[in-house]
C-alpha atoms as a PDB file:
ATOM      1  CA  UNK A   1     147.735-114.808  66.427  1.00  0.00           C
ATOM      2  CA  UNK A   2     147.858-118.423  64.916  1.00  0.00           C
ATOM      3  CA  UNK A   3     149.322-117.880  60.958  1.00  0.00           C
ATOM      4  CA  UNK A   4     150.513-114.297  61.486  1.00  0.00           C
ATOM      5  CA  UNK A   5     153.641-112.944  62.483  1.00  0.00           C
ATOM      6  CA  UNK A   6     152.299-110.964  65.245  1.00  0.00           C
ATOM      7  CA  UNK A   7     152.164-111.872  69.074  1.00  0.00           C
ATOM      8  CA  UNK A   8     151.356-111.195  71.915  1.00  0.00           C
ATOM      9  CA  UNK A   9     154.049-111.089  74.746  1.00  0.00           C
ATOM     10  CA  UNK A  10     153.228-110.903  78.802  1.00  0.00           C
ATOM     11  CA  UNK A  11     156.597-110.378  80.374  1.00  0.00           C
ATOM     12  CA  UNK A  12     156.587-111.848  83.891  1.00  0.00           C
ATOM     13  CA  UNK A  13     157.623-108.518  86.281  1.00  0.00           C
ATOM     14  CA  UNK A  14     158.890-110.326  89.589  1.00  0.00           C
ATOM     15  CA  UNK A  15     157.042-108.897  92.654  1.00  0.00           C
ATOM     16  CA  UNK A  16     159.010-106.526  94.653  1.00  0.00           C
ATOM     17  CA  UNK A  17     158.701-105.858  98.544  1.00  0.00           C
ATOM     18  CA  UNK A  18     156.688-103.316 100.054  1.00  0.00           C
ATOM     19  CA  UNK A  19     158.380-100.081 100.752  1.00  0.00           C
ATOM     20  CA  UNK A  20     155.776 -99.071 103.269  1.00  0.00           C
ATOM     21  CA  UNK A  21     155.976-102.648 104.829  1.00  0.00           C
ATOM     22  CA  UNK A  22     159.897-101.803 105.425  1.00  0.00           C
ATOM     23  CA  UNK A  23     159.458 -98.658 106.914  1.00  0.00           C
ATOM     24  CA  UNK A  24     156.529 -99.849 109.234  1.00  0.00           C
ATOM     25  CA  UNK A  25     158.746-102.612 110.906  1.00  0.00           C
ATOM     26  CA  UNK A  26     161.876 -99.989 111.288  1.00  0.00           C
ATOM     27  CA  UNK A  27     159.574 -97.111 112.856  1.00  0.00           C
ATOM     28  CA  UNK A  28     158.104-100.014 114.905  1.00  0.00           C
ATOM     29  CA  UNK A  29     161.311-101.097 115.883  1.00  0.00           C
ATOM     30  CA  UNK A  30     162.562 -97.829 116.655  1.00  0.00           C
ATOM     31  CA  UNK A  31     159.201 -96.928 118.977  1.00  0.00           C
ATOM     32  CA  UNK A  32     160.778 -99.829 120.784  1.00  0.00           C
ATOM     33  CA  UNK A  33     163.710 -99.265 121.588  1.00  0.00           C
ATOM     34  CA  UNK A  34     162.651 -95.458 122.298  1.00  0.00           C
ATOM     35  CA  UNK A  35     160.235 -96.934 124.909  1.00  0.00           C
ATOM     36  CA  UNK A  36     162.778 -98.531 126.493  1.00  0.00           C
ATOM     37  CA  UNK A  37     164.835 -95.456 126.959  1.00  0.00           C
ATOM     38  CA  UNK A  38     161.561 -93.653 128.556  1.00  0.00           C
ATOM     39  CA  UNK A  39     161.660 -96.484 130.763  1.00  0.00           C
ATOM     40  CA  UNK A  40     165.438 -96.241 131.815  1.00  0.00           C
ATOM     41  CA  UNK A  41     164.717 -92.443 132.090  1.00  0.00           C
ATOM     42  CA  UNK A  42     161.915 -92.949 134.242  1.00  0.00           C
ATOM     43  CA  UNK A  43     163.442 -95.210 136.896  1.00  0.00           C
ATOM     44  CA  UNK A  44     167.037 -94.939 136.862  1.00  0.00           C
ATOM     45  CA  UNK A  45     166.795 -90.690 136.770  1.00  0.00           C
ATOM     46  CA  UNK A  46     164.218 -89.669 139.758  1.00  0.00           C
ATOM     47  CA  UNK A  47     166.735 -87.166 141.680  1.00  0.00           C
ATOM     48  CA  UNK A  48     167.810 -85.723 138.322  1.00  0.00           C
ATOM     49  CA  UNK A  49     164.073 -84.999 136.791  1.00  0.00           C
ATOM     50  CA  UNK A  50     163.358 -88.043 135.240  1.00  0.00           C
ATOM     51  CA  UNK A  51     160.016 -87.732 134.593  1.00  0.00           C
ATOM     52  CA  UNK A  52     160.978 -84.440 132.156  1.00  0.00           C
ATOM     53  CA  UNK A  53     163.362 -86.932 130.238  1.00  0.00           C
ATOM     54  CA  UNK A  54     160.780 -89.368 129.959  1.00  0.00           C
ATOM     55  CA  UNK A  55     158.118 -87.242 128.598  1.00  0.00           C
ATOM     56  CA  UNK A  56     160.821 -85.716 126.417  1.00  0.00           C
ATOM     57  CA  UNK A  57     161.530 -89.270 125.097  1.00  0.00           C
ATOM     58  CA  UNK A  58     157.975 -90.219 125.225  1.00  0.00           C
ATOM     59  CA  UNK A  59     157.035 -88.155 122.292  1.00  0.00           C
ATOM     60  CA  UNK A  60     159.543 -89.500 119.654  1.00  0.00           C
ATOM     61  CA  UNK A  61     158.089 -93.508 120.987  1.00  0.00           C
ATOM     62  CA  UNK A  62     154.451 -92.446 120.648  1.00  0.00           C
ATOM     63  CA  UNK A  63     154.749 -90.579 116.911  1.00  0.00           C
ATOM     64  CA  UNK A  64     156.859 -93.519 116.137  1.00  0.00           C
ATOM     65  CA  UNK A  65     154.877 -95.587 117.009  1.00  0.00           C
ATOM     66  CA  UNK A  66     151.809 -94.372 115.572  1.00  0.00           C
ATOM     67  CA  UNK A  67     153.827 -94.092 112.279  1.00  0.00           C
ATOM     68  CA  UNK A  68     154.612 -97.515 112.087  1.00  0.00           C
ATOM     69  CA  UNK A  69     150.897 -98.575 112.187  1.00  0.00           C
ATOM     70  CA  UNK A  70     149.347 -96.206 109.591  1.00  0.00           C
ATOM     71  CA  UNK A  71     152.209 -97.344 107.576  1.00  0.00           C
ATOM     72  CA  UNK A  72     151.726-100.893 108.004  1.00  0.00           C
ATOM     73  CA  UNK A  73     147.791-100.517 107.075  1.00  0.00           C
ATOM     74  CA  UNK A  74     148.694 -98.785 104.219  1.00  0.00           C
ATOM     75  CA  UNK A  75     151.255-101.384 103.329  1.00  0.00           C
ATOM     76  CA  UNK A  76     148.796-103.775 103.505  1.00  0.00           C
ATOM     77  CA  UNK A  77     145.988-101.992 101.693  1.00  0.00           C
ATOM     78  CA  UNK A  78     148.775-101.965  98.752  1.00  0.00           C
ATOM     79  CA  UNK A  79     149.910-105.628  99.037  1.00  0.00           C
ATOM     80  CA  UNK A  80     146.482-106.426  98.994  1.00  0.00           C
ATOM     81  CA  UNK A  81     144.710-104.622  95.719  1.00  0.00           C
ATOM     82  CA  UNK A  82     145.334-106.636  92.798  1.00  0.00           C
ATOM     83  CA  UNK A  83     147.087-105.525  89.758  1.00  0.00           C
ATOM     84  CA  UNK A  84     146.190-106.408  86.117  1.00  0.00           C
ATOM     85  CA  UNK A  85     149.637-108.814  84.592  1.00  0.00           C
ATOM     86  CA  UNK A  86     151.978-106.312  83.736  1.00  0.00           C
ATOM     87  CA  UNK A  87     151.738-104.172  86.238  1.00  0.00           C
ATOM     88  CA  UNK A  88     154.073-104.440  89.691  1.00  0.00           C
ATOM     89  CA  UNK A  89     152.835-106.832  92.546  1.00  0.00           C
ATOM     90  CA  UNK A  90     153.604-106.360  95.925  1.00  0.00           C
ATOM     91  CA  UNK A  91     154.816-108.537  98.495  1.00  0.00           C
ATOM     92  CA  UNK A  92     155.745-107.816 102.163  1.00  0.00           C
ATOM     93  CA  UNK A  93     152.726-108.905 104.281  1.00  0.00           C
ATOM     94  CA  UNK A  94     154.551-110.301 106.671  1.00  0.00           C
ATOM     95  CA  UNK A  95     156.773-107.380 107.182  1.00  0.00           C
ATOM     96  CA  UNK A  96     153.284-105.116 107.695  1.00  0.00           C
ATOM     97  CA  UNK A  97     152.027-107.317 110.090  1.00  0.00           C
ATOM     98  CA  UNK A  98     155.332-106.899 112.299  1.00  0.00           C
ATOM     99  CA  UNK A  99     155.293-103.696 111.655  1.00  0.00           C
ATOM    100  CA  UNK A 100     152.024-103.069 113.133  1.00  0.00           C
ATOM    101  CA  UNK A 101     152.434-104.934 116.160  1.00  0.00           C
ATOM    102  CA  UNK A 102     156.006-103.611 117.170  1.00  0.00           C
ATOM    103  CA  UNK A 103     154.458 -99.980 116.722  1.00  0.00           C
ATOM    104  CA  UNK A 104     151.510-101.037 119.074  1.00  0.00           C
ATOM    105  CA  UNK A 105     153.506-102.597 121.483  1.00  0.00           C
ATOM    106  CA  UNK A 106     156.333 -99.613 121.159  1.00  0.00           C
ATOM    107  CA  UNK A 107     153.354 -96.772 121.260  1.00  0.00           C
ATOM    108  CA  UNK A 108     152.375 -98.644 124.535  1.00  0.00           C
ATOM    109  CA  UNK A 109     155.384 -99.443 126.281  1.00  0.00           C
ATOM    110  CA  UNK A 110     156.533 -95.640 126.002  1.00  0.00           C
ATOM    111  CA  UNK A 111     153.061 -94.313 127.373  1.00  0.00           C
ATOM    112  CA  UNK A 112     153.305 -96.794 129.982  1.00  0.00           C
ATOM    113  CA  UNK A 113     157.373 -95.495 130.719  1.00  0.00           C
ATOM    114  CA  UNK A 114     156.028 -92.154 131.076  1.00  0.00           C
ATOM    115  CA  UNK A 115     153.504 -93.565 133.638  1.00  0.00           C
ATOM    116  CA  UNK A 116     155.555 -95.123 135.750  1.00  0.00           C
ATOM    117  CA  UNK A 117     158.019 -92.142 135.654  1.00  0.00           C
ATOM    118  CA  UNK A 118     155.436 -89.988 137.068  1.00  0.00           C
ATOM    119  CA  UNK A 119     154.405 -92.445 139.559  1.00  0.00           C
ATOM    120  CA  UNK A 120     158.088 -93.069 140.585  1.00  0.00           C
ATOM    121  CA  UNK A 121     159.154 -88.962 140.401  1.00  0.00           C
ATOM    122  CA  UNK A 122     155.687 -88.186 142.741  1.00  0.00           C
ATOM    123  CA  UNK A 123     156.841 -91.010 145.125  1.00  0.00           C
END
């Protein structure tokens, strides 16, 4: 206040990265590379039961996957809603985004291992 000497003080917090956003691209990145052992499984192991491995495997890369997108929408939901000055802002939207889409595309290439180890272990 002008001719007092009281103030008013806004101290700038510096935005911090999304912890769901993190954790959405790792599970998504794991669902990945889990699909990609289904698919090894599926192929490579016909005469040894491959198709149990796969489906073994395939649960891990599906829950994984499915992780990794509820926590990138929630990531998002939280990077998005705005916060009054001196509360904490949240950054990471890129992050969520990749996070999303490697947990779609890990969620998919695992149900699509499992496919083609049944098609390969009925052949």
């Amino acid at each position: 206040m002008p001719g007092t000497p009281f103030g008013v003080v806004h101290l700038d917090v510096p935005a911090v990265t999304s912890g769901p956003a993190v954790g959405s691209l790792i599970a998504g990145i794991g669902s990945i590379l889990v699909s990609f052992l289904v698919i090894c499984f599926g192929v490579g192991g016909a005469q040894l039961g491959g198709a149990w491995a796969a489906g073994a495997f395939t649960v891990p890369g599906v829950l994984a996957g499915a992780a990794a997108i509820v926590a990138g929408l929630l990531a998002r939901r939280q990077i998005r809603r705005a916060a009054p000055p001196p509360a904490v802002r949240f950054t990471g939207r890129g992050l969520a985004t990749a996070g999303i889409s490697c947990g779609g595309v890990g969620l998919v290439l695992s149900l699509l291992g499992l496919g083609l180890a049944l098609l390969v272990q009925l052949a």
